[in-house]
Protein backbone atom coordinates (compact mmCIF):
# COMPACT_ATOMS: atom_id res chain seq x y z
CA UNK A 1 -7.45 44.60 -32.15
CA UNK A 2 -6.83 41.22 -30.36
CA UNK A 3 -4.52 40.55 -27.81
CA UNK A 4 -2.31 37.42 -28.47
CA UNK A 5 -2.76 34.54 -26.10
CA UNK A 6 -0.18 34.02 -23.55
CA UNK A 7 1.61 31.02 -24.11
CA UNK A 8 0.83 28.35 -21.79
CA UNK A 9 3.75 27.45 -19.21
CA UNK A 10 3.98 23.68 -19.78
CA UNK A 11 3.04 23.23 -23.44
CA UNK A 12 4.10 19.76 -25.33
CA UNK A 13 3.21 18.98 -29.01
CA UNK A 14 3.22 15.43 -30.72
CA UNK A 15 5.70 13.76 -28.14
CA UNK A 16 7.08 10.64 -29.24
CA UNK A 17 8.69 7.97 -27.23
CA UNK A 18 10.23 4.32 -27.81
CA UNK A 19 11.97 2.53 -25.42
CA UNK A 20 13.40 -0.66 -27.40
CA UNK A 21 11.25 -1.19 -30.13
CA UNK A 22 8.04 -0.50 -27.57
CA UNK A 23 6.05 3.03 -28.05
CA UNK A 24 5.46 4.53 -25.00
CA UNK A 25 4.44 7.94 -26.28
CA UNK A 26 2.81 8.11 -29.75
CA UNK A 27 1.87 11.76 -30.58
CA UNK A 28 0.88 13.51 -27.10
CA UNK A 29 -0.25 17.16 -27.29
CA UNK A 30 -0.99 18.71 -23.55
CA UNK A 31 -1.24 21.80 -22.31
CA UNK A 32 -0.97 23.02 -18.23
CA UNK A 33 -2.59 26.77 -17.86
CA UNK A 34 -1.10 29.17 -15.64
CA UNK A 35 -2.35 28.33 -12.36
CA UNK A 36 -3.94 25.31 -13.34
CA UNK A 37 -3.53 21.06 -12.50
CA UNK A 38 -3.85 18.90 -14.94
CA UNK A 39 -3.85 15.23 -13.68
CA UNK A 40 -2.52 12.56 -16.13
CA UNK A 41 -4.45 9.21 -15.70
CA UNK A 42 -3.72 6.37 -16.75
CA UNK A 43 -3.35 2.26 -16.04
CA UNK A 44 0.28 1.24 -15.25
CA UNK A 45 2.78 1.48 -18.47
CA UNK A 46 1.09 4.03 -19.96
CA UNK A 47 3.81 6.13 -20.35
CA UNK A 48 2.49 8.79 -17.37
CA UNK A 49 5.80 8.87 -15.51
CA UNK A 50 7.98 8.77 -18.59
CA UNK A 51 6.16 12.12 -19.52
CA UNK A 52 7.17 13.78 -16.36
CA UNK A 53 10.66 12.71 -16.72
CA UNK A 54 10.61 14.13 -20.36
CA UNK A 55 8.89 17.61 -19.13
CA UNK A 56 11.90 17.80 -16.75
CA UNK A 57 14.88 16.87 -18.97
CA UNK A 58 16.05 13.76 -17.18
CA UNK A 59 15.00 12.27 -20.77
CA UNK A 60 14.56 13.22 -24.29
CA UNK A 61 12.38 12.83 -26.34
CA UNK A 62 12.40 10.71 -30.04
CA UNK A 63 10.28 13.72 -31.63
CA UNK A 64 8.02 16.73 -31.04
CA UNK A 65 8.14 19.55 -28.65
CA UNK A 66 8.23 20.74 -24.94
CA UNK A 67 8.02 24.37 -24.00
CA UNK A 68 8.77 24.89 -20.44
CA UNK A 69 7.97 28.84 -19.54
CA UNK A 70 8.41 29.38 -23.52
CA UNK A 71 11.86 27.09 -23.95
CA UNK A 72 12.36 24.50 -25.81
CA UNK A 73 13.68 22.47 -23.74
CA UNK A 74 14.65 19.48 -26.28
CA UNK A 75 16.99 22.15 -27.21
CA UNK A 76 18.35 23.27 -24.01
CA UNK A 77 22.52 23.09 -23.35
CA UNK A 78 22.59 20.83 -20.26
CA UNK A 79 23.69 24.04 -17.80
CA UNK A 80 20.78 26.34 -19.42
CA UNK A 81 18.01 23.19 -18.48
CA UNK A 82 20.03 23.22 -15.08
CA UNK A 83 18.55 26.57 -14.43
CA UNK A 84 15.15 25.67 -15.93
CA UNK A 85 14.89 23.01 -13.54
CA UNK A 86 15.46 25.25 -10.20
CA UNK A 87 12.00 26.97 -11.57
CA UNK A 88 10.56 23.71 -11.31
CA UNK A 89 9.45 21.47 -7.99
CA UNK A 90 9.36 17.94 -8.67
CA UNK A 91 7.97 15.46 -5.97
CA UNK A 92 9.18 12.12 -6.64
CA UNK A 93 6.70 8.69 -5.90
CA UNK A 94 8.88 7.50 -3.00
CA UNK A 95 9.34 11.50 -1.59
CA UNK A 96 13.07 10.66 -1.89
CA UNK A 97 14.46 11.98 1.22
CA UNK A 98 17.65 11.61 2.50
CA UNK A 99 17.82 9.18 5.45
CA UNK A 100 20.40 10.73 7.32
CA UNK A 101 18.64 14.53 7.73
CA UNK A 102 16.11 15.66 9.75
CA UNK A 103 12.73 17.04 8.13
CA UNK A 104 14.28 20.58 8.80
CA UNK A 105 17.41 19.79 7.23
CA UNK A 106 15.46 17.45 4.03
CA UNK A 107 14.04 20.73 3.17
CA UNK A 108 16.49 23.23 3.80
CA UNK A 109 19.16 21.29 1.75
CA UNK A 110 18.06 22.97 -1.98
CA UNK A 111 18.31 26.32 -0.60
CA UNK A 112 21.65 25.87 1.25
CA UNK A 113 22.62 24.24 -2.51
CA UNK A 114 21.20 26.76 -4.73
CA UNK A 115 20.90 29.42 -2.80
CA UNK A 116 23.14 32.59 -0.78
CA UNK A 117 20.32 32.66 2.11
CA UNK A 118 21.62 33.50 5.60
CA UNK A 119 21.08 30.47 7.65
CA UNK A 120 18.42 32.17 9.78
CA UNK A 121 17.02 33.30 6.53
CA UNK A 122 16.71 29.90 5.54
CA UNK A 123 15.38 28.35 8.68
CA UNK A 124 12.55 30.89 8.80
CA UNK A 125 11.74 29.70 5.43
CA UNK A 126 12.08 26.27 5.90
CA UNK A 127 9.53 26.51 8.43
CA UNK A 128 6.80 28.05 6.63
CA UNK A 129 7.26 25.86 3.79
CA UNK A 130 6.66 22.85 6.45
CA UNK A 131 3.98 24.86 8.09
CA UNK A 132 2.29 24.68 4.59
CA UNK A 133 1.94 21.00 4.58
CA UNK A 134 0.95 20.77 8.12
CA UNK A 135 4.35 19.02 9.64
CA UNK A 136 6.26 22.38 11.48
CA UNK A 137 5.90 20.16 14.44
CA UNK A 138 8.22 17.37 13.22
CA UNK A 139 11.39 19.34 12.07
CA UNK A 140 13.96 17.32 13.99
CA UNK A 141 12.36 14.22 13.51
CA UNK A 142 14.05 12.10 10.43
CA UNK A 143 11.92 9.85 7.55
CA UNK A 144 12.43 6.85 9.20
CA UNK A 145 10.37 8.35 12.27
CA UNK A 146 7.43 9.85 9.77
CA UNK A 147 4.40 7.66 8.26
CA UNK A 148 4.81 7.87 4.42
CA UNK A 149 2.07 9.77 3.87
CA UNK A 150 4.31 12.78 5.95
CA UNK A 151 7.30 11.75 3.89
CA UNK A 152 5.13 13.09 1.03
CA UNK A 153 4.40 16.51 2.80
CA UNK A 154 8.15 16.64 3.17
CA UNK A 155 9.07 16.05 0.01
CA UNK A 156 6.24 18.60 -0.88
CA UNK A 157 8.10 20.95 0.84
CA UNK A 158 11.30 20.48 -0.36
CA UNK A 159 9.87 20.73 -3.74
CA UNK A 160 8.97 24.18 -3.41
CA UNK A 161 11.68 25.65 -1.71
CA UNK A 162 12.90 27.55 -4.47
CA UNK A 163 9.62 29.20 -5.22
CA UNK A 164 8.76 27.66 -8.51
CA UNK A 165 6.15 28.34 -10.62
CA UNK A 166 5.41 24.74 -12.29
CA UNK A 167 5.31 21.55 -9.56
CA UNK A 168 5.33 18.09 -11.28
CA UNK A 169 4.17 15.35 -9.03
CA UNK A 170 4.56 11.41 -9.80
CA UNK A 171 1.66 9.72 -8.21
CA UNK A 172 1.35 11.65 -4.66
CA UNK A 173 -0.87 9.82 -3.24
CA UNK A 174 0.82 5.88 -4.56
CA UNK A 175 0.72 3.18 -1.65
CA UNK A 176 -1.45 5.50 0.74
CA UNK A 177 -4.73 4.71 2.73
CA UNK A 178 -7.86 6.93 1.28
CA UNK A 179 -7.85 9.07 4.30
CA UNK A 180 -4.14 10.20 3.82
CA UNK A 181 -4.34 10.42 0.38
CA UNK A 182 -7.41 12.59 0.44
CA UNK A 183 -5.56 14.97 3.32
CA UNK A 184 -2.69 14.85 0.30
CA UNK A 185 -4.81 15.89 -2.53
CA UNK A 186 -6.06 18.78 0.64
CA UNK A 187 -2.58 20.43 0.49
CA UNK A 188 -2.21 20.26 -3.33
CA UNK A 189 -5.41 22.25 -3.77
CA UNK A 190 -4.28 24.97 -0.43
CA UNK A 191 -1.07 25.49 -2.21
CA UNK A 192 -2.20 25.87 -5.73
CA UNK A 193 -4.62 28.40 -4.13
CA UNK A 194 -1.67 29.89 -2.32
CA UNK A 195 1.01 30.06 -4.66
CA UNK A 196 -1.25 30.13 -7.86
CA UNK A 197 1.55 27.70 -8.83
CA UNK A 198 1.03 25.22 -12.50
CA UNK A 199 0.92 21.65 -11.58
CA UNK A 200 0.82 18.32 -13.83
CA UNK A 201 0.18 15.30 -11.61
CA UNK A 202 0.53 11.85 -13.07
CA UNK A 203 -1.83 9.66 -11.19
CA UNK A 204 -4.04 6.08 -11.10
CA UNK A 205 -6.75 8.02 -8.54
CA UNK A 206 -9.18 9.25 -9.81
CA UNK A 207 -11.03 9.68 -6.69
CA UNK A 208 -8.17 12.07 -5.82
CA UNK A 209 -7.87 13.32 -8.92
CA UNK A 210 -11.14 14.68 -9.07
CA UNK A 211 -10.90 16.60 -5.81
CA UNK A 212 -7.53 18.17 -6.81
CA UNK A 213 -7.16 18.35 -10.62
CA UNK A 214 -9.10 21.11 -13.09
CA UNK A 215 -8.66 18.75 -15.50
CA UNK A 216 -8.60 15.37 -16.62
CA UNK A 217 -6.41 13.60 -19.09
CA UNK A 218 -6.65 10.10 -19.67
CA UNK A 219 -3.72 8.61 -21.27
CA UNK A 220 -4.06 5.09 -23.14
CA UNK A 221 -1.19 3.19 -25.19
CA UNK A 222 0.30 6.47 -25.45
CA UNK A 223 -2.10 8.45 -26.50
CA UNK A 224 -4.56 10.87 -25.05
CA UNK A 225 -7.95 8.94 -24.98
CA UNK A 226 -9.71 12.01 -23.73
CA UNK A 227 -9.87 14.97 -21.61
CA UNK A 228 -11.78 17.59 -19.69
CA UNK A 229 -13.26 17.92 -15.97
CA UNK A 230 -14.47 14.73 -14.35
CA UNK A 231 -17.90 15.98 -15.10
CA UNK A 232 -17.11 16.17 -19.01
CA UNK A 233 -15.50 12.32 -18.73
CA UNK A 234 -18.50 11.36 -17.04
CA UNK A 235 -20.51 11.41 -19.55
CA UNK A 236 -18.36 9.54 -22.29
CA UNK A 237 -19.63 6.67 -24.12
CA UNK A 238 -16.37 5.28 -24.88
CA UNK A 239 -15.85 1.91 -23.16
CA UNK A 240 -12.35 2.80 -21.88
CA UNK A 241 -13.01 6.05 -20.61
CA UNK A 242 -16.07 4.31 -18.43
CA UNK A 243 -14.17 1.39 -17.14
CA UNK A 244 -11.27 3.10 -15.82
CA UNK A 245 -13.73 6.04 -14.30
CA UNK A 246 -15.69 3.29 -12.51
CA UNK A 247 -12.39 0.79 -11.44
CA UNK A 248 -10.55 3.72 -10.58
């Protein structure tokens, strides 16, 4: 007798997506395995970032489906997808910390929110989610003091703070030199090892990409031009798929 297959935890069918007239998404189907990151490629206004915002809630879709953890979340009463969402990291382009808080306190902020941690419960925490991304040397220091490329690790952080299970990242490595970025795509691929967590990473590298990601998926006018390991994209005849491998 066979077994039915587990239901992947980020699962989207035939997503569809106009912003005034202009298709951004026209008919995306992508999966994310447990444990696995899938990087979303694409040139710029390809509708990668408005995907991420759609697997999170902040936007809905015109048609089709998102499962998050088996939910529909097109579906989802705004308190219920509150919920969802503490289940989910989410590190945003620009690592969007606060200006006025120290890396400790950047970090420690979603668990004093969402959280009934005892404050030395939380501190202890705090600092081995910063020991993680190598800065639990720089806890009192604040963003403005940090290189961006450590804003990132904070924001990495502060992402998983709450333990979740899927991490959605929006460009990590955008408007960083090759060495920083490649020490970024370093602590994506310790922590997935570490906390076996589900990641979709929308991305232009695809020299970081292919360190980092188990799989490729190349996103063109909205639609998915083609997927697979960097290997399997390799050898693609399609003009598309060959430019952007070779540019990127």
């Amino acid at each position: 007798m066979e077994h039915p297959t587990a239901e992947a935890p980020v699962t989207v069918k035939d997503l569809r997506k106009t912003f005034g007239g202009q298709t951004v998404l026209n008919g995306v189907d992508l999966e994310a395995a447990q444990g696995e990151t899938v990087a979303v490629l694409g040139r710029s206004g390809t509708g990668k970032s408005v995907l991420l915002k759609l697997l999170v809630g902040l936007q809905s879709p015109d048609s089709g489906s998102i499962r998050i953890r088996g939910q529909e979340i097109t579906k989802l009463e705004e308190n219920r997808l509150n919920e969802l969402r503490k289940k989910m990291g989410f590190l945003f382009q620009q690592a969007a910390l606060y200006d006025s808080l120290t890396v400790e306190q950047n970090v420690e902020f979603p668990l004093m929110r969402h959280t009934r941690m005892a404050p030395g419960e939380r501190r202890q925490r705090v600092r081995e989610l910063l020991a993680d991304v190598g800065m639990e040397k720089d806890l009192e220091k604040l963003p403005s003091q940090i290189s961006g490329g450590m804003q990132k690790r904070v924001g990495l952080a502060r992402a998983l703070a709450l333990e979740p299970d899927i991490v959605l990242f929006d460009e990590p490595t955008a408007g960083l030199d090759p060495i920083t970025a490649g020490e970024i795509g370093k602590v994506i691929v310790q922590l997935k090892q570490k906390r076996k967590i589900t990641a979709v990473v929308v991305t232009h590298d695809v020299r970081g990409a292919r360190k980092f990601a188990d799989r490729l998926v190349l996103l063109r006018d909205g639609r998915i031009v083609t997927e697979g390991t960097f290997e399997n994209l390799q050898k693609s005849r399609d003009d598309f798929v060959v430019q952007f491998l070779r540019d990127g």
